[in-house]
C-alpha atoms as a PDB file:
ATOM      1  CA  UNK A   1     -20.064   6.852 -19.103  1.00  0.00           C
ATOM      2  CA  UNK A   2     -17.922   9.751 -18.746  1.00  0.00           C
ATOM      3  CA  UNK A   3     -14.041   9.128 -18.529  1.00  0.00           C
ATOM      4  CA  UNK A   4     -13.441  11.594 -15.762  1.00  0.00           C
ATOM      5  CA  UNK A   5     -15.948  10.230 -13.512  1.00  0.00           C
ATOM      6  CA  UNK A   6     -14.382   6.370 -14.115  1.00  0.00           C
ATOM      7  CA  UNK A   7     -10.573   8.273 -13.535  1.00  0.00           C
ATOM      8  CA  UNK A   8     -12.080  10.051 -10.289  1.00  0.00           C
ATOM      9  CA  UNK A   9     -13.131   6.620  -9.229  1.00  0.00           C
ATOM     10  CA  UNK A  10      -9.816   4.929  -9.756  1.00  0.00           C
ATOM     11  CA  UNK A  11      -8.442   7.941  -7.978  1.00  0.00           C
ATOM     12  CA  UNK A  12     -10.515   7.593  -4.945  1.00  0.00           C
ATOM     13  CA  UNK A  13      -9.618   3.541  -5.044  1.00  0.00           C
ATOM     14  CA  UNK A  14      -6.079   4.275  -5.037  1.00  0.00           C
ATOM     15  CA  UNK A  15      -6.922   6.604  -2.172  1.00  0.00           C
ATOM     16  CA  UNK A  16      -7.897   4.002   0.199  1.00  0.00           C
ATOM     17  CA  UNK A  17      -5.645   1.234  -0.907  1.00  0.00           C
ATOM     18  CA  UNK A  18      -2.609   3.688   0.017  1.00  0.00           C
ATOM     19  CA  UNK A  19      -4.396   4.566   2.956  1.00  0.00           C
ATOM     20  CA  UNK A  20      -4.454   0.339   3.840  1.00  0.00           C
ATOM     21  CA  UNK A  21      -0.842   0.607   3.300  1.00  0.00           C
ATOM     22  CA  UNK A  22       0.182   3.151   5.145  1.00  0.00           C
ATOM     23  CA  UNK A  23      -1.847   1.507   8.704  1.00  0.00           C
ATOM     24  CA  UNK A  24      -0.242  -1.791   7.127  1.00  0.00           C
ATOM     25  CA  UNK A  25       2.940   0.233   8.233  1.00  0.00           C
ATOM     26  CA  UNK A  26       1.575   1.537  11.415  1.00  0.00           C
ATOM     27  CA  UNK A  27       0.616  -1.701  12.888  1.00  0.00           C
ATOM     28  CA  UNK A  28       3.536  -3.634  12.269  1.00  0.00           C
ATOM     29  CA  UNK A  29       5.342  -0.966  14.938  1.00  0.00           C
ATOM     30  CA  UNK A  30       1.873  -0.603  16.880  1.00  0.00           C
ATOM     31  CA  UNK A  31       1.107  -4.096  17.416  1.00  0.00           C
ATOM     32  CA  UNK A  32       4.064  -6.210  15.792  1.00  0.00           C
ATOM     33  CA  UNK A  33       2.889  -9.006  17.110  1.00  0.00           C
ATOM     34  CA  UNK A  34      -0.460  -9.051  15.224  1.00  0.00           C
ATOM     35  CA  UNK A  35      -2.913  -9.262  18.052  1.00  0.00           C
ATOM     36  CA  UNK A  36      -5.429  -6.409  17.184  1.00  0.00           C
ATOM     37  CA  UNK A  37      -8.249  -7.321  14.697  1.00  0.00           C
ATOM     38  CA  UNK A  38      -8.202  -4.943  12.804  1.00  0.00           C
ATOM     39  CA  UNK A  39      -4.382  -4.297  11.751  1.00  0.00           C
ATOM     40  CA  UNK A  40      -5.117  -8.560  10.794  1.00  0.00           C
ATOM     41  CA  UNK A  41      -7.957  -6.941   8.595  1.00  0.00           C
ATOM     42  CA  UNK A  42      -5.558  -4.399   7.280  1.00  0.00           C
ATOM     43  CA  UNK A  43      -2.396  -7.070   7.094  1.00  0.00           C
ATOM     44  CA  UNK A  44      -5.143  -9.175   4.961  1.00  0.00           C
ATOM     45  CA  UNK A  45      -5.905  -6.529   2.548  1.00  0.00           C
ATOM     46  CA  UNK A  46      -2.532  -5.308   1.964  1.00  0.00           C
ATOM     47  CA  UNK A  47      -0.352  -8.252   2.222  1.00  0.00           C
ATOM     48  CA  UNK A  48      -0.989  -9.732  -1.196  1.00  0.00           C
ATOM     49  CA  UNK A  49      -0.136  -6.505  -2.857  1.00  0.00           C
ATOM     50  CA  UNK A  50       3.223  -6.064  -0.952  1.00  0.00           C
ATOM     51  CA  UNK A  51       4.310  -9.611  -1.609  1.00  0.00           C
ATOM     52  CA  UNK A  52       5.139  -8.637  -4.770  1.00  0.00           C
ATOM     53  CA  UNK A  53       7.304  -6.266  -4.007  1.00  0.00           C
ATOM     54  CA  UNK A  54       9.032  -7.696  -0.406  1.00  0.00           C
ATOM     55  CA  UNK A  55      12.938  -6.638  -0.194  1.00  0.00           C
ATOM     56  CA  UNK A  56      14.714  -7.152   3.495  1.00  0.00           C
ATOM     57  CA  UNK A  57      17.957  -5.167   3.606  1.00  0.00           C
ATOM     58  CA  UNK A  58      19.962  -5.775   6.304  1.00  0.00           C
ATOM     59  CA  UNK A  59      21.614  -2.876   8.435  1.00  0.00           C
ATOM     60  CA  UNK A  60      23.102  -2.839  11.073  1.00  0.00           C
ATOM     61  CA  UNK A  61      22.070  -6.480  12.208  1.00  0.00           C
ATOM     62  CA  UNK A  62      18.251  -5.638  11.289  1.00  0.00           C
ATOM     63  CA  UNK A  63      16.188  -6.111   8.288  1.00  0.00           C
ATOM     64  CA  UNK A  64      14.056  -3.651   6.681  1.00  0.00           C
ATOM     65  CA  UNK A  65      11.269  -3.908   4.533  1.00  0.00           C
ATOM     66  CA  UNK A  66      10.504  -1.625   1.657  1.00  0.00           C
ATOM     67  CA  UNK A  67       7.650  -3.018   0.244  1.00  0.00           C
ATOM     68  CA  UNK A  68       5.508  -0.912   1.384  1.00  0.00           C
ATOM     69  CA  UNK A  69       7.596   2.131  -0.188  1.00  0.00           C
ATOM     70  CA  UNK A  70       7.881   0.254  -3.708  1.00  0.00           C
ATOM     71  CA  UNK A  71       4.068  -0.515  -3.493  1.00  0.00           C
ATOM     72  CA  UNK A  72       3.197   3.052  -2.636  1.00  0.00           C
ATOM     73  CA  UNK A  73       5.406   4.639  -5.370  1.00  0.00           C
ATOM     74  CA  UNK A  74       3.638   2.395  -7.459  1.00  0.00           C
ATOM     75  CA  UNK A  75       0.239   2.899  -6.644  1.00  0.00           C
ATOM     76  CA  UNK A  76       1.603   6.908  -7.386  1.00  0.00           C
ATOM     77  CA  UNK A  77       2.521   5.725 -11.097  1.00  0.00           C
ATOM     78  CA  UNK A  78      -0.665   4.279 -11.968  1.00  0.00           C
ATOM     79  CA  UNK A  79      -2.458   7.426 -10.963  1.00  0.00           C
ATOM     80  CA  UNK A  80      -0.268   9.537 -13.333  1.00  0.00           C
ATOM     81  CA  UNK A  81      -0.987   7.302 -16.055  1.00  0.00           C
ATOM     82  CA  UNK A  82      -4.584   7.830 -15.088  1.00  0.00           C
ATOM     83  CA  UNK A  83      -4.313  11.102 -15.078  1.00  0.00           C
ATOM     84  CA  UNK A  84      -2.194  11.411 -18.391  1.00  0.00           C
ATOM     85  CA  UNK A  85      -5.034   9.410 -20.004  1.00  0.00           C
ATOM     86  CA  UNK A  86      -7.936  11.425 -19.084  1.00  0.00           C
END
């Protein structure tokens, strides 16, 4: 099997996972409360990923969450190794 085609694959999986993460981001200020189906579906699919990365930091009297950042700039660093490889 040809390396680029399994590294274009990868790529296009990476793709979609960001893609998860970033409506991940956009329901939790669309529907915080979690009552749409699908952002439960998305939530589902991202959550276990993010988990590993979860930091609250408080300002101002309100937490934020970075995960999804941390996640996404990782997701970034496993397609440049991918792409270093091939």
């Amino acid at each position: 099997m040809n390396f680029f085609l399994i590294a274009d694959i990868i790529s296009v999986l990476l793709d979609i996972y960001e893609t998860i993460i970033v409506l991940n981001v956009l329901g939790s200020w669309i529907d915080p409360f979690n009552n749409m189906a699908f952002f439960r579906i998305i939530k589902k699919i991202s959550d276990p990923y993010l988990k590993i990365f979860k930091v609250n930091i408080f300002i101002g009297g309100r937490g934020f969450d970075f995960s999804a950042i941390i996640g996404l700039m990782v997701l970034e660093f496993i397609r440049s190794l991918f792409g270093m490889a091939f």
